[in-house]
Protein backbone atom coordinates (compact mmCIF):
# COMPACT_ATOMS: atom_id res chain seq x y z
CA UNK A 1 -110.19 -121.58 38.62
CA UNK A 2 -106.59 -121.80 38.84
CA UNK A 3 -104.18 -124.57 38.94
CA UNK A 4 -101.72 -124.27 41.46
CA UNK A 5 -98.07 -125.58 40.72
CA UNK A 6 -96.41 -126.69 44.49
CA UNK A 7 -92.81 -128.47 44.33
CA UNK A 8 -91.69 -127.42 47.53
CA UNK A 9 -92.55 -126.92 51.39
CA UNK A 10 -91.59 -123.10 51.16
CA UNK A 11 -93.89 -122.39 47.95
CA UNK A 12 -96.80 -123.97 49.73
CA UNK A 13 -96.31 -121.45 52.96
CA UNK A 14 -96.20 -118.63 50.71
CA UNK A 15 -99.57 -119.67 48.83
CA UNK A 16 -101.38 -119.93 53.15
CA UNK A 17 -99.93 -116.81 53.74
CA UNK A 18 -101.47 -114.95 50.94
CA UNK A 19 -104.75 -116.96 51.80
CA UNK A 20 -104.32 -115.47 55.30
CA UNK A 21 -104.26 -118.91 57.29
CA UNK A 22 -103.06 -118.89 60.56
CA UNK A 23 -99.56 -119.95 61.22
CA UNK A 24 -101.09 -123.32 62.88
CA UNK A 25 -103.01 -124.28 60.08
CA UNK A 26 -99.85 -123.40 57.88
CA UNK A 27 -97.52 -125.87 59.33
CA UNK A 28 -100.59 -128.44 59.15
CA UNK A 29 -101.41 -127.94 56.00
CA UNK A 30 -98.06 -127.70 54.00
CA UNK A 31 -97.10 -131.28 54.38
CA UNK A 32 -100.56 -132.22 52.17
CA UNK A 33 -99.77 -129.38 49.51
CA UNK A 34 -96.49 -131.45 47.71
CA UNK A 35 -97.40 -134.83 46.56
CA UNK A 36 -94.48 -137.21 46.05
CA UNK A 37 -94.36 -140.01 43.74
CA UNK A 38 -90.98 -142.61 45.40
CA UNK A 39 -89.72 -145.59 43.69
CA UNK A 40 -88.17 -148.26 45.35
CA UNK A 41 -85.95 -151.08 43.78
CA UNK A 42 -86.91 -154.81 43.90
CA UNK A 43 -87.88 -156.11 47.14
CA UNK A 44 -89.56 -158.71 48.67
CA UNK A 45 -93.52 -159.36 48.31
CA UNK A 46 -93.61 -158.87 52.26
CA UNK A 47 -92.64 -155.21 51.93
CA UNK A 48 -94.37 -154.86 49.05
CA UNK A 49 -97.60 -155.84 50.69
CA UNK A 50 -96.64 -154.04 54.26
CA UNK A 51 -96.27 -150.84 52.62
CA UNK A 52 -98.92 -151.04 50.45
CA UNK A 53 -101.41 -151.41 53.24
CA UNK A 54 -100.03 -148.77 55.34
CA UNK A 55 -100.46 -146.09 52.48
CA UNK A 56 -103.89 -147.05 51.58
CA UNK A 57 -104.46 -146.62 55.14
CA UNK A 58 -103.35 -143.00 55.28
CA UNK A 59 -105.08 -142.13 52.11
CA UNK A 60 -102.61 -142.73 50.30
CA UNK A 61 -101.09 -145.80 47.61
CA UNK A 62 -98.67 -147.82 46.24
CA UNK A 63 -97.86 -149.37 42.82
CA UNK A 64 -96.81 -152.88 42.76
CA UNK A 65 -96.45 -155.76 40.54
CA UNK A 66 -99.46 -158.48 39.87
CA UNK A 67 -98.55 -161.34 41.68
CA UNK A 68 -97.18 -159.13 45.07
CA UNK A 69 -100.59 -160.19 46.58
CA UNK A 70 -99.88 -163.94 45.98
CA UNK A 71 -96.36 -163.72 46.75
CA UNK A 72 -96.24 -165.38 42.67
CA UNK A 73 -93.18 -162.96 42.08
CA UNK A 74 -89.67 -163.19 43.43
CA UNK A 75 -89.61 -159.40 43.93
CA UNK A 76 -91.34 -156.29 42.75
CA UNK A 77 -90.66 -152.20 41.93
CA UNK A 78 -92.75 -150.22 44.35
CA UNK A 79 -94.06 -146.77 43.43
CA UNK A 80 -95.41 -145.19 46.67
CA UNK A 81 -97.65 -142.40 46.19
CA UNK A 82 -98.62 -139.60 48.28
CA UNK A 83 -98.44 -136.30 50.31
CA UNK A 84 -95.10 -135.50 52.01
CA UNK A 85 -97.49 -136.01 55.29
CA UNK A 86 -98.54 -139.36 54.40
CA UNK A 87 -94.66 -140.52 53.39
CA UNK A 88 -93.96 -139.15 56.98
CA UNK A 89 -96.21 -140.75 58.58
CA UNK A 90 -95.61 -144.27 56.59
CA UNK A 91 -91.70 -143.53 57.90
CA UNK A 92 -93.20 -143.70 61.35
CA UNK A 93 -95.44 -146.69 61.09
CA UNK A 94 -92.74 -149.17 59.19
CA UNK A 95 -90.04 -147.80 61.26
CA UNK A 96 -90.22 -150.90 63.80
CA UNK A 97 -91.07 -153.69 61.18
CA UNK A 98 -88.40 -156.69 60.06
CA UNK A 99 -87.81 -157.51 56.74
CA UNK A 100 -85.89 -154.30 56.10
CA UNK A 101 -88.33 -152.15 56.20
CA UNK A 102 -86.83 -150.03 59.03
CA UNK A 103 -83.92 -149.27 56.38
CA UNK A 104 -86.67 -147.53 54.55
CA UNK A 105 -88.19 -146.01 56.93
CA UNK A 106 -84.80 -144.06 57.11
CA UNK A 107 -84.05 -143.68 53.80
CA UNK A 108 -87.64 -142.28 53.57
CA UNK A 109 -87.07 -139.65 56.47
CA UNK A 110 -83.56 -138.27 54.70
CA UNK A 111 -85.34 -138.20 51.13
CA UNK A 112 -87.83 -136.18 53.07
CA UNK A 113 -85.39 -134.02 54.84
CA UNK A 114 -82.92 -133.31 51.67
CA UNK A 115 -85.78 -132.07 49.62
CA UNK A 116 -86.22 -129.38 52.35
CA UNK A 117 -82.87 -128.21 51.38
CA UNK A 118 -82.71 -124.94 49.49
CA UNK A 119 -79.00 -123.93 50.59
CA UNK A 120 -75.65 -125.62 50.97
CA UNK A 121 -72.51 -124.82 52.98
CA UNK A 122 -69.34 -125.82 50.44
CA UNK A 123 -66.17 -125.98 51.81
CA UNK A 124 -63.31 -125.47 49.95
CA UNK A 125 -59.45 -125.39 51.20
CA UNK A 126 -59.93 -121.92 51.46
CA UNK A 127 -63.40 -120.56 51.75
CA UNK A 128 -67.16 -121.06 52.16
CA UNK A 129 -69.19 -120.85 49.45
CA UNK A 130 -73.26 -120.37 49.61
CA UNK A 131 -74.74 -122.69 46.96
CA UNK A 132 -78.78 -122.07 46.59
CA UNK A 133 -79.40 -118.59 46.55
CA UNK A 134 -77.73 -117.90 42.99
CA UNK A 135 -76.05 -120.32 40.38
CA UNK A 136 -72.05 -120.16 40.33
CA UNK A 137 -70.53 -119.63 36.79
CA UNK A 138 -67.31 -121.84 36.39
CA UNK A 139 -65.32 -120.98 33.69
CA UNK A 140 -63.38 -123.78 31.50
CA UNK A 141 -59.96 -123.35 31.31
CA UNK A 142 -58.36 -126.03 29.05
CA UNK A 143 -54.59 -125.85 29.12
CA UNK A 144 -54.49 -128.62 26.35
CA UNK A 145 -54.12 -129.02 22.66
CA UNK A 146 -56.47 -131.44 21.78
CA UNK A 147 -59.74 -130.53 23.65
CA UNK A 148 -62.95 -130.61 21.55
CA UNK A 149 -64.04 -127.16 21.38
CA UNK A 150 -61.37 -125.00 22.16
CA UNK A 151 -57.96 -127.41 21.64
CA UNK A 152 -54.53 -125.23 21.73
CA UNK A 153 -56.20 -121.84 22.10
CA UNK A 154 -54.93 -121.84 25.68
CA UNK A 155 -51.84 -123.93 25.78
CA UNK A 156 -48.97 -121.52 26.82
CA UNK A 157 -48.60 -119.94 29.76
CA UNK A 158 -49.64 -116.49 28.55
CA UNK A 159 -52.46 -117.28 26.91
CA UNK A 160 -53.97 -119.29 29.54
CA UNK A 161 -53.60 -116.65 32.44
CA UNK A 162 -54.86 -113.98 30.00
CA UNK A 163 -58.10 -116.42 29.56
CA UNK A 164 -58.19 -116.91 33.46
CA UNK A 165 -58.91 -113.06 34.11
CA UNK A 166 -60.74 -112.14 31.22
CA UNK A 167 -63.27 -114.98 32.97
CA UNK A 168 -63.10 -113.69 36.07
CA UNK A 169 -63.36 -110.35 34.64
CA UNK A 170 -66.56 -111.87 33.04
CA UNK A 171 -68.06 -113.11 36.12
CA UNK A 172 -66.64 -116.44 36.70
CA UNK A 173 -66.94 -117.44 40.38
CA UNK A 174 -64.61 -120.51 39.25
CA UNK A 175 -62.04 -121.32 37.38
CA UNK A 176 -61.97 -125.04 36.20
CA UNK A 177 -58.32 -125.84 34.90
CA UNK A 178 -57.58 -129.06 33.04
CA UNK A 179 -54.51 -130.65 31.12
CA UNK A 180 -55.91 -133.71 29.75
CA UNK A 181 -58.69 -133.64 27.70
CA UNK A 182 -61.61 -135.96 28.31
CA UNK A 183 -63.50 -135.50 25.40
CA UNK A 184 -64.90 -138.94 23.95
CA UNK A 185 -62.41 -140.95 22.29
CA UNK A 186 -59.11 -138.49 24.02
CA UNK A 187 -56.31 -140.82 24.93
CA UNK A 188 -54.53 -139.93 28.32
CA UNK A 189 -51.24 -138.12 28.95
CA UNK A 190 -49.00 -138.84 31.93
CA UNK A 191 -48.28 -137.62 34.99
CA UNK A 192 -45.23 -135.07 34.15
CA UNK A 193 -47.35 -133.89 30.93
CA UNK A 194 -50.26 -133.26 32.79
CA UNK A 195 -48.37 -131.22 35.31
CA UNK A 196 -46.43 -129.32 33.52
CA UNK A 197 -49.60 -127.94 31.54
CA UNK A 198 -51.59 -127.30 34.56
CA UNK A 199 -49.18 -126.27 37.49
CA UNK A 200 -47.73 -122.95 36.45
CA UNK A 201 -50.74 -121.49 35.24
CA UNK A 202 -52.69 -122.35 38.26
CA UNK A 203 -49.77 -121.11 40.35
CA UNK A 204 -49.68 -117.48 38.07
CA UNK A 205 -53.39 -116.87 38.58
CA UNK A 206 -53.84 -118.16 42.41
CA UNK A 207 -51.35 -115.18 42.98
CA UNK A 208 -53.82 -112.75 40.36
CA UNK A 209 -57.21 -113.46 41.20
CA UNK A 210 -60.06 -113.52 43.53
CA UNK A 211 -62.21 -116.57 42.68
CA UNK A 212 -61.30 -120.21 43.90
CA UNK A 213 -59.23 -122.75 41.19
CA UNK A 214 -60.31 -126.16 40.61
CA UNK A 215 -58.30 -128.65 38.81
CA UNK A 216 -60.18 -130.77 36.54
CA UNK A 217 -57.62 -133.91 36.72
CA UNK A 218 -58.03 -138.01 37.69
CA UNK A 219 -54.69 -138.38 38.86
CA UNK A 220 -53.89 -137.63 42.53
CA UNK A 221 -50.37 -136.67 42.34
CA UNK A 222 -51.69 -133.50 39.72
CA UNK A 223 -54.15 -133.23 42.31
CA UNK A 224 -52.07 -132.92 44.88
CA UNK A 225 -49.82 -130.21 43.22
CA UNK A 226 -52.61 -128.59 41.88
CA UNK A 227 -53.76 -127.89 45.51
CA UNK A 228 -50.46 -126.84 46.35
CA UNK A 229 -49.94 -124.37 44.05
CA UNK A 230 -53.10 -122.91 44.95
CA UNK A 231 -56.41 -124.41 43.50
CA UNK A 232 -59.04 -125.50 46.52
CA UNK A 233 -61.49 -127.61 44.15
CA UNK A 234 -60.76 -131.07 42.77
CA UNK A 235 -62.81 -131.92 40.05
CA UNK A 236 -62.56 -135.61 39.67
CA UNK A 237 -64.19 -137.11 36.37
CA UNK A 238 -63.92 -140.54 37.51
CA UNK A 239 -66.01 -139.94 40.89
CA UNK A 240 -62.61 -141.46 43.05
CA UNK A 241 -63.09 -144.69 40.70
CA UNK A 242 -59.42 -144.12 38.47
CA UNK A 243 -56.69 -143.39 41.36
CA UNK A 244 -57.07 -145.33 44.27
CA UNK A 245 -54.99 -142.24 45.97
CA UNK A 246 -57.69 -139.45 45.26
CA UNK A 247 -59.66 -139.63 47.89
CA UNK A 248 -56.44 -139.38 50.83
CA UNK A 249 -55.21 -136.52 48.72
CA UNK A 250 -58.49 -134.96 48.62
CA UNK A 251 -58.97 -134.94 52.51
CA UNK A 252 -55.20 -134.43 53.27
CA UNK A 253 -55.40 -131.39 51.40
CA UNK A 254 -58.87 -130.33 51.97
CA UNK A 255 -59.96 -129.80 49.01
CA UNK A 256 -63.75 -129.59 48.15
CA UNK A 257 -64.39 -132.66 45.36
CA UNK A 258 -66.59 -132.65 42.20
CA UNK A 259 -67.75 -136.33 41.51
CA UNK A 260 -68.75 -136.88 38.28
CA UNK A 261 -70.88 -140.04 36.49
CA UNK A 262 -68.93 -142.16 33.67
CA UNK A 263 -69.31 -145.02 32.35
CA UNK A 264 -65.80 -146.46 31.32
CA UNK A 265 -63.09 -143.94 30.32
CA UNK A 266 -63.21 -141.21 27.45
CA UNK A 267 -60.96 -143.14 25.30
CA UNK A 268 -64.03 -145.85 24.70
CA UNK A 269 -66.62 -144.08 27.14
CA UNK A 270 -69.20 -143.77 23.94
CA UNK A 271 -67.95 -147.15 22.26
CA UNK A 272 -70.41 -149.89 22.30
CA UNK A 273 -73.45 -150.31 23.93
CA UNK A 274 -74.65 -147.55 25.89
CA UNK A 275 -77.83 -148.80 27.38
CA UNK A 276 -79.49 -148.00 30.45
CA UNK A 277 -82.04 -149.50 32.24
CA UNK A 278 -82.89 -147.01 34.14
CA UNK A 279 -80.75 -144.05 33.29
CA UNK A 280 -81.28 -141.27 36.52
CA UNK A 281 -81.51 -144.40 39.18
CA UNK A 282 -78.07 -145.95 37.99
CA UNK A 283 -76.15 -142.14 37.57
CA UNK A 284 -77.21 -141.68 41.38
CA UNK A 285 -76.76 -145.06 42.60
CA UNK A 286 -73.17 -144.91 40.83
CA UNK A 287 -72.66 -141.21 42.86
CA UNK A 288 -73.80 -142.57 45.55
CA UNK A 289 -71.58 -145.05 46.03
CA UNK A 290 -68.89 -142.32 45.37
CA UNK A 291 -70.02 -140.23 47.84
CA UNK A 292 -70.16 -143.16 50.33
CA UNK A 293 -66.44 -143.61 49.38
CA UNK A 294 -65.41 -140.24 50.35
CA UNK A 295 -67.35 -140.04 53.61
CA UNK A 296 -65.59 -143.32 54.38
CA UNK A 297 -61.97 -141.53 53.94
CA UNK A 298 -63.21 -138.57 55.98
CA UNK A 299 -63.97 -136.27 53.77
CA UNK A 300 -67.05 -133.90 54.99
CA UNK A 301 -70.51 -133.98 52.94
CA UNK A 302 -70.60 -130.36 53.08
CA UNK A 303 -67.24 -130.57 50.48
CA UNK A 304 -68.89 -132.60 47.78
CA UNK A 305 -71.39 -131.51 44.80
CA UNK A 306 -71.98 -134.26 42.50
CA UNK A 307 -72.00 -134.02 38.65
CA UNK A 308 -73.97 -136.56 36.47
CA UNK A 309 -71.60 -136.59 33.72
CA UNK A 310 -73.60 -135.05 30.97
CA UNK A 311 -72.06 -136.47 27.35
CA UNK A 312 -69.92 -139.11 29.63
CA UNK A 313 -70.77 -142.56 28.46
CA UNK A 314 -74.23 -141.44 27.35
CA UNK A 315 -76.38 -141.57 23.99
CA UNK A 316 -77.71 -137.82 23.25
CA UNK A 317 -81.22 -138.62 24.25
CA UNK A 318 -79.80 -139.64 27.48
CA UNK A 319 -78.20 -135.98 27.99
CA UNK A 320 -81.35 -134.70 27.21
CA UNK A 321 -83.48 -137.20 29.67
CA UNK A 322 -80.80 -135.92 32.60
CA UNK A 323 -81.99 -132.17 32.10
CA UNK A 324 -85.29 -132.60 32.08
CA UNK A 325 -84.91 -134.86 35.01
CA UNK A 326 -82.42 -133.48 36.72
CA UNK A 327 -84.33 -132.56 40.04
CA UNK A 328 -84.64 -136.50 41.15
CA UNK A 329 -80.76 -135.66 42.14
CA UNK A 330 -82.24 -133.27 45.06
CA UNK A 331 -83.40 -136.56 47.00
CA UNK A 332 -79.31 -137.18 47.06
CA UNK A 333 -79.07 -134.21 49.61
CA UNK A 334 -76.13 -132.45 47.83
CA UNK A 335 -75.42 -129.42 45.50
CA UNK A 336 -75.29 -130.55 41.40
CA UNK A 337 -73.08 -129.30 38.87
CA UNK A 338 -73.80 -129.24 35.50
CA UNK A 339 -71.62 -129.56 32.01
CA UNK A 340 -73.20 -129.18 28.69
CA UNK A 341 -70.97 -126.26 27.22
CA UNK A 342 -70.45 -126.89 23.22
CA UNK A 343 -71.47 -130.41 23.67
CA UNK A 344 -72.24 -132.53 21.03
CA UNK A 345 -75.46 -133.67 22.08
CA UNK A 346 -76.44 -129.95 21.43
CA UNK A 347 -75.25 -130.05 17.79
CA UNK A 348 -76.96 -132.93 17.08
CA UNK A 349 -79.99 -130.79 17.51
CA UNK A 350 -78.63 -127.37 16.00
CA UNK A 351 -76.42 -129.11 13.50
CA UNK A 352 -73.93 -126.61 14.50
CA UNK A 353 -70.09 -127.31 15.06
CA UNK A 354 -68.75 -126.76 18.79
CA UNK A 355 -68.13 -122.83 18.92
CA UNK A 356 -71.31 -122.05 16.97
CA UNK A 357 -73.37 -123.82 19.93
CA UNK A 358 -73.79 -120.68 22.13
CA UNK A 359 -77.96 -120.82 21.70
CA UNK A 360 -78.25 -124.28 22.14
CA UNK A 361 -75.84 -123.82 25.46
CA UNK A 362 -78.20 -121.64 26.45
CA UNK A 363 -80.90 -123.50 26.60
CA UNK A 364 -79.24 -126.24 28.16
CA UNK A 365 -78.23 -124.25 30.95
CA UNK A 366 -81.63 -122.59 31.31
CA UNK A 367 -82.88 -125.95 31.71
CA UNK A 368 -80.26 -127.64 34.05
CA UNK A 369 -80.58 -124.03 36.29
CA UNK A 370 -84.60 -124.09 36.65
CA UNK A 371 -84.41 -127.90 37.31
CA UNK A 372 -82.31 -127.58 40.10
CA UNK A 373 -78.33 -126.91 39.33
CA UNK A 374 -76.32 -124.62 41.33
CA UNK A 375 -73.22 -124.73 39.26
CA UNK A 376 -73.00 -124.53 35.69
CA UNK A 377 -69.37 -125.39 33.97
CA UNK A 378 -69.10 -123.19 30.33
CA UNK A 379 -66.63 -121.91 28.09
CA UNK A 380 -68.87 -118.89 27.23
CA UNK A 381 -68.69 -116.88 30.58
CA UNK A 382 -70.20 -113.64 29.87
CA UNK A 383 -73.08 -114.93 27.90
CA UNK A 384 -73.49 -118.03 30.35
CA UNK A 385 -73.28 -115.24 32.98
CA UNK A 386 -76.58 -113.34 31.66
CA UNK A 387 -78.58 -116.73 30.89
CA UNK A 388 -78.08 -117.81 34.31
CA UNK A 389 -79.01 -114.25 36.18
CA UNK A 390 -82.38 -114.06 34.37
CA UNK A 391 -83.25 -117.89 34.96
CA UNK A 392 -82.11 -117.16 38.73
CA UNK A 393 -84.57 -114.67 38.69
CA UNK A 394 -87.40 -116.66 37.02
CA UNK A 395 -86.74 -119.18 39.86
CA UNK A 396 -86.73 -116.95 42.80
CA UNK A 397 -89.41 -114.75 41.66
């Protein structure tokens, strides 16, 4: 006997093929291969009770709290539990009821349809890029002198483009170029600073290499010259939630746009409390309200990845909870990108300082790939390069 891992639609055809089951029984059949286990938020004993009944009567269930039955509780979680068939079929049969639940029968048929996604279309200013069939390496390129792992080894002119095409030399399929650092505890610069570090070198390598520029930058107006002197990625920390401006400059330029999760700035970002109730459902209920943002300036879906801010306002057991969990952001329908390069949260573990933490990168990256990411951010491009290739192959084996 053999147990059977099935996570997706695609793996499940490929096991009924090699069992030789007619194409009929295959598109049957799939939908009951992949169970699903879907948690929704406080609501209401009605829906709680509606949409338990409906699952029990498609073989399925539902989790709620005591006192649902009864109506004795103001609200209750609800875990619903079963095949993607039976969560289609519940879409269908709550669909036309009141108390909200035709919201979720929505919600439930795009949750069902972004998990079906295995490639995205990414727009930048001036290309397409495939996300899905291989992970993209961007390459960090910190123009500052006070970043955490690699502070003033780039911070001339010279230097930086030299760094620029020995990554893309390495493999890069991004460059990620940033002036301010936003490691925890970094006070800001301003506007002139910022653009003075970032806009030459960005405007020397757009004219020397091949791969797309992104600015890594929470200001629109270095943004917006970024863009113009070339780059075709903003890479937004503060998820459009620090300049009110970002998201007209983002669309007036059209730029694709990284959104990443923070909680408060980097200057106190790790001060304090940093408590989570429920860490993946508030880092995607903060993106998606970010993403909601942009669509409501215009800005297409198919120019957005999302980021959940590994090291951003988070203890280290939270960074590691994200990786492991990291494929609950599929149900979000858009591409991921992942930062754990030299991260502390890493050295913690390996006791190592920040350029010693190549292994422990690797890991991470290993991790974040087979759980789902399709771009990884690094300051080790050549090695990150080789860790990636072989996971991509593990995956697609």
């Amino acid at each position: 006997m053999q147990i059977i891992n099935i996570d997706n639609l695609a793996r499940a055809t490929e096991i009924f093929k090699q069992i030789g089951v007619d194409p009929y029984g295959i598109a049957a059949m799939a939908p009951k291969a992949g169970h699903l286990n879907i948690l929704l938020k406080k609501k209401s004993c009605k829906v709680a009770n509606i949409i338990k009944q409906e699952m029990l009567s498609l073989g399925g269930d539902a989790a709620v709290a005591r006192g649902s039955v009864s109506c004795s509780v103001a609200a209750t979680d609800i875990l619903i539990m079963g095949t993607i068939k039976q969560i289609a079929a519940l879409s269908g049969k709550i669909e036309k009821q009141p108390f909200g639940l035709a919201l979720i029968s929505l919600n439930l048929r795009q949750l069902l349809d972004n998990l079906r996604i295995n490639e995205y279309l990414w727009r930048t200013a001036r290309r397409e890029i495939t996300l899905g069939r291989r992970t993209l390496i961007m390459g960090i390129l910190n123009v500052t002198p006070d970043s955490f792992s690699d502070g003033g080894n780039y911070d001339n002119l010279k230097k930086a483009v030299e760094h620029g095409l020995i990554m893309e030399a390495q493999g890069a399929d991004i460059i990620d170029v940033g002036g301010e650092s936003t490691r925890p505890g970094a006070k800001s610069v301003t506007t002139k600073e910022e653009l003075q570090r970032v806009v030459p070198v960005i405007e020397r390598l757009a004219a020397k290499v091949e791969i797309p520029l992104s600015i890594d930058t929470a200001k629109s107006a270095v943004a917006q010259a970024a863009m113009a002197a070339g780059a075709e990625i903003i890479n937004d920390v503060t998820a459009l939630g620090g300049d009110k401006k970002m998201a007209k400059i983002a669309r007036e330029t059209k730029a694709a746009l990284i959104l990443m999760h923070m909680r408060g700035r980097p200057l106190t970002m790790q001060q304090g409390g940093l408590h989570y109730d429920d860490l993946l459902y508030e880092i995607m209920s903060y993106l998606q309200k970010s993403v909601d943002k942009a669509l409501a300036c215009s800005i297409d879906k198919n120019k957005l990845v999302v980021d959940p801010g590994i090291g951003f306002g988070k203890t280290a057991e939270d960074n590691y909870k994200i990786l492991k969990n990291l494929a609950q952001l599929k149900t979000m329908g858009l591409p991921v990108l992942i930062g754990t390069s030299r991260k502390s949260f890493i050295g913690k573990i390996t006791a190592d300082e920040p350029q010693n933490r190549r292994e422990g990168t690797a890991a991470s990256v290993a991790a974040a790939i087979m759980n789902g990411c399709h771009i990884v951010r690094v300051h080790d491009v050549a090695q990150m390069k080789k860790v990636a290739l072989v996971t991509d192959a593990i995956i697609h084996a």
